[in-house]
Every structure is written in C-alpha cells, then in structure tokens.
C-alpha atoms as a PDB file:
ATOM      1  CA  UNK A   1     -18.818 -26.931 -57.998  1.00  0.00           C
ATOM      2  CA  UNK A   2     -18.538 -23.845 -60.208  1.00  0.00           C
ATOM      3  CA  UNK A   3     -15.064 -24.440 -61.384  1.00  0.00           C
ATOM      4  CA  UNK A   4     -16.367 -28.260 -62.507  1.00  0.00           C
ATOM      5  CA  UNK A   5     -19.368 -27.173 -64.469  1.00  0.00           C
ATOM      6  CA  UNK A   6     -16.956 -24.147 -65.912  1.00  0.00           C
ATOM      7  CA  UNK A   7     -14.620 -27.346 -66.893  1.00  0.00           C
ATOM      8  CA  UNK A   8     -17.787 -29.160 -68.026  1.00  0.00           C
ATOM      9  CA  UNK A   9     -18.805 -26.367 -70.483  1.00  0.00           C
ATOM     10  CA  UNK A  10     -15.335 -25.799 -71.978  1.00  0.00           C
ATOM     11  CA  UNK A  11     -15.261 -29.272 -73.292  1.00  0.00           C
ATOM     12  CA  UNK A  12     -18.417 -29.434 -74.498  1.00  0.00           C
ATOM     13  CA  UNK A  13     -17.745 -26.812 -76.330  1.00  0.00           C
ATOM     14  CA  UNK A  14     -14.463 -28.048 -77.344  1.00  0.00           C
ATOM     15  CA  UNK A  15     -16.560 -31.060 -78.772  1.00  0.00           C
ATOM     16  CA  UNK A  16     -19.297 -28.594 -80.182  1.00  0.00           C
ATOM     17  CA  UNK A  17     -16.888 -26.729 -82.391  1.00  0.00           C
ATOM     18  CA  UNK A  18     -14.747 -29.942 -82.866  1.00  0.00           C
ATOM     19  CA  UNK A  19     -11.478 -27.849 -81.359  1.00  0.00           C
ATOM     20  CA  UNK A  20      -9.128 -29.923 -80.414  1.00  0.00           C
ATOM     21  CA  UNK A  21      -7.404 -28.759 -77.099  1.00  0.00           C
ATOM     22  CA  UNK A  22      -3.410 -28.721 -76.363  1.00  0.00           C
ATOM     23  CA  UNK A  23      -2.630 -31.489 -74.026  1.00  0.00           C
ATOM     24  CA  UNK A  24      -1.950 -29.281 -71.384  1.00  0.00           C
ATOM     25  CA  UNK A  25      -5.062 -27.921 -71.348  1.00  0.00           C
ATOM     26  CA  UNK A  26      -6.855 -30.826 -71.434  1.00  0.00           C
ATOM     27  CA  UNK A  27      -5.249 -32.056 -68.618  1.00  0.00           C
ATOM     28  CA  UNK A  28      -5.811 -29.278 -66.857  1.00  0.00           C
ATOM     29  CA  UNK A  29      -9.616 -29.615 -67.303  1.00  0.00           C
ATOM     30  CA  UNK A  30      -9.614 -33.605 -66.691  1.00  0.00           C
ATOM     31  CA  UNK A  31      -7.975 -32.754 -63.189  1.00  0.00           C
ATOM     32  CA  UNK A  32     -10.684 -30.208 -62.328  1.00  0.00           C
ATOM     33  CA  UNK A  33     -13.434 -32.477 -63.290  1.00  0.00           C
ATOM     34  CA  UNK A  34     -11.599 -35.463 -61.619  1.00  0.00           C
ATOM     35  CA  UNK A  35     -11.880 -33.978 -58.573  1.00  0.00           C
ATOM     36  CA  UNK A  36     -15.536 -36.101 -58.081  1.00  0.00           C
ATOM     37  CA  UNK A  37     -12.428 -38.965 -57.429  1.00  0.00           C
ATOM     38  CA  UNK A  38     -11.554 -37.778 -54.465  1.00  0.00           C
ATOM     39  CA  UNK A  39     -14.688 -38.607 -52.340  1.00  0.00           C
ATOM     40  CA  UNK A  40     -14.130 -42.233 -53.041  1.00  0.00           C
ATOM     41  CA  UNK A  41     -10.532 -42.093 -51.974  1.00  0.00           C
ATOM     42  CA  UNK A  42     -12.088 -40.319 -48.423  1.00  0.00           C
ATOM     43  CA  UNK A  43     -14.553 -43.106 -48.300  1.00  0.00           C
ATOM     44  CA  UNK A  44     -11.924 -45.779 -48.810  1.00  0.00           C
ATOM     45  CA  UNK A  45      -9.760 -44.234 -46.536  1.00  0.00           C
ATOM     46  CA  UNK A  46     -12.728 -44.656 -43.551  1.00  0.00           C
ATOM     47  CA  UNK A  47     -13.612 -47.700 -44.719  1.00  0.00           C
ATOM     48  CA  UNK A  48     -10.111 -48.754 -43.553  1.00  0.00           C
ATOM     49  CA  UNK A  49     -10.339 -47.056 -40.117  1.00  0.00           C
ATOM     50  CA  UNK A  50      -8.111 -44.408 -40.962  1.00  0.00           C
ATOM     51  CA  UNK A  51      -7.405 -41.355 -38.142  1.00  0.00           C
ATOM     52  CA  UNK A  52      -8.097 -38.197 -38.569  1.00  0.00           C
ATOM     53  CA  UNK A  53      -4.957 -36.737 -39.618  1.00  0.00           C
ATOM     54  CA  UNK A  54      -5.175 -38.969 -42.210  1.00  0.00           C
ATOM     55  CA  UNK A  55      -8.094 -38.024 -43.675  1.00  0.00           C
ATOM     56  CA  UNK A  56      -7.808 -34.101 -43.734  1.00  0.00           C
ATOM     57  CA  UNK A  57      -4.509 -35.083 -45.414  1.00  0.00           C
ATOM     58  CA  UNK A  58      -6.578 -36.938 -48.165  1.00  0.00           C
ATOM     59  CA  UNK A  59      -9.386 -33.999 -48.291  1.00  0.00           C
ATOM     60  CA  UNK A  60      -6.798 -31.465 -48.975  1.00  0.00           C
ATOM     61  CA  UNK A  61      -6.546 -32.849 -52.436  1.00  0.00           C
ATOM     62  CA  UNK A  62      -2.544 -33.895 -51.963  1.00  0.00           C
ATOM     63  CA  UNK A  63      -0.602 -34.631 -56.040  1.00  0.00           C
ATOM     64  CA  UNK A  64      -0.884 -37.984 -55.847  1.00  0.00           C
ATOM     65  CA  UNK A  65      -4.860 -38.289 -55.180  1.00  0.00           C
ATOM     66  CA  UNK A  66      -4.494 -35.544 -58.223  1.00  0.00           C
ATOM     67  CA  UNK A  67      -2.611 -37.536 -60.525  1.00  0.00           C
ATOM     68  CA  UNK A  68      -4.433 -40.985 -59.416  1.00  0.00           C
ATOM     69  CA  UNK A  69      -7.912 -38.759 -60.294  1.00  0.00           C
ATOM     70  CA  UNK A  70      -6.190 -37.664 -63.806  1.00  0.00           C
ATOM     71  CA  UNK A  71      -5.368 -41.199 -64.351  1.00  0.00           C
ATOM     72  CA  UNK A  72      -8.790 -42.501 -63.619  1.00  0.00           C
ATOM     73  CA  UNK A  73      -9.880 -39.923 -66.071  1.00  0.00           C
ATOM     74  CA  UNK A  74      -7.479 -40.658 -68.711  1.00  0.00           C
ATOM     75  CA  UNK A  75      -8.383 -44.406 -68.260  1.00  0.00           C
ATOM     76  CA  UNK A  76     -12.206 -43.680 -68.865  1.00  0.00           C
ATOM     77  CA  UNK A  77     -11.749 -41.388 -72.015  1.00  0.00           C
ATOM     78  CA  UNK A  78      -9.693 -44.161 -73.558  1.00  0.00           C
ATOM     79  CA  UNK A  79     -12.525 -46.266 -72.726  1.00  0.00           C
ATOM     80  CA  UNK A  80     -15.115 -44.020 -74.033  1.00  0.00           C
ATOM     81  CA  UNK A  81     -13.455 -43.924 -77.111  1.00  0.00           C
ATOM     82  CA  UNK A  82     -12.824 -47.589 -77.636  1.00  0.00           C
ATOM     83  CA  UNK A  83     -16.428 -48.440 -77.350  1.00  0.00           C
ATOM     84  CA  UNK A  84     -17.606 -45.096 -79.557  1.00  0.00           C
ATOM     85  CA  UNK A  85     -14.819 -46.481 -82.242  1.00  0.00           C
ATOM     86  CA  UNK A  86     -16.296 -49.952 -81.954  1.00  0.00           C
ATOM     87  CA  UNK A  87     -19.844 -49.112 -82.403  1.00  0.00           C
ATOM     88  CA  UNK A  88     -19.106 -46.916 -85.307  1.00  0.00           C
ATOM     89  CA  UNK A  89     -16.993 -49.062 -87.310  1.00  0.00           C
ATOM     90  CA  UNK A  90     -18.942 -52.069 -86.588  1.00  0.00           C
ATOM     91  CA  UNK A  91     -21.013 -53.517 -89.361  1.00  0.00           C
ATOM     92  CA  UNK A  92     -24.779 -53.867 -88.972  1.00  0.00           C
ATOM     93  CA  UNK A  93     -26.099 -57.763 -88.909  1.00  0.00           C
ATOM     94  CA  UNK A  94     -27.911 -58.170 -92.112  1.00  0.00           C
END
C-alpha cells in the first residue's frame, strides 16, 4: 500500500510541476498503481470455481495479470483524456 501511494504522489507531482515523464517510467508507475486490478482478476477467478493452485498462481501477480493491469490502465488514461479534451474544447451553449 506504501509503494501505491509513493506511485500516487510521484504523478501528482509529475502533473503539479507539469513534468512530463519518460515512457518507461510511466509505465513503471501505471503497473504499481494497477496492481488494485488484480483483486478483480482473484474474484473472477472464484467466481468461476477455480482450485486453489489456481488462485495463489493469480495472487502472485504472474506478467500477464501485469500487463492486462497496465493495459486496463493505459485504456482509462486514454479515456480520461478524451473526455478532459472534449470538455475543454467544447463550446458553451449560448
């Protein structure tokens, strides 16, 4: 939980200063964060009956529930931005 708000700080202080991070690092912090994915993989993973095995498999945070986190995090920045670019170029109703 420390490493996530750590993460958490670092880019809102990337946004603070307006810095804008390498790619690398930013994906490094989007997979820390992401990690708040993973319970929802667990919990689809019992939802489907799974065994045991199965699920300390999942809860030890294997690459591709990392890269399937990054991607969900990717997916909502580009979100994020699309509706922050919308509202700011958008013309007010007159």
């Amino acid at each position: 939980m420390k490493e996530i708000s750590s993460c958490m700080l670092k880019e809102l202080v990337w946004r603070e200063e307006r810095q804008v991070p390498t790619v690398h690092a930013y994906l490094t912090q989007a997979a820390v964060i992401s990690v708040q994915y993973v319970p929802a993989a667990v919990t689809a993973l019992v939802g489907m009956n799974a065994k045991d095995e199965v699920l300390s498999w999942a809860g030890s945070y294997p690459k591709i529930i990392e890269i399937a986190a990054t991607m969900c995090r990717l997916m909502d920045d580009v979100a994020g931005h699309e509706v922050t670019t919308t509202h700011h170029t958008s013309s007010p109703a007159t």
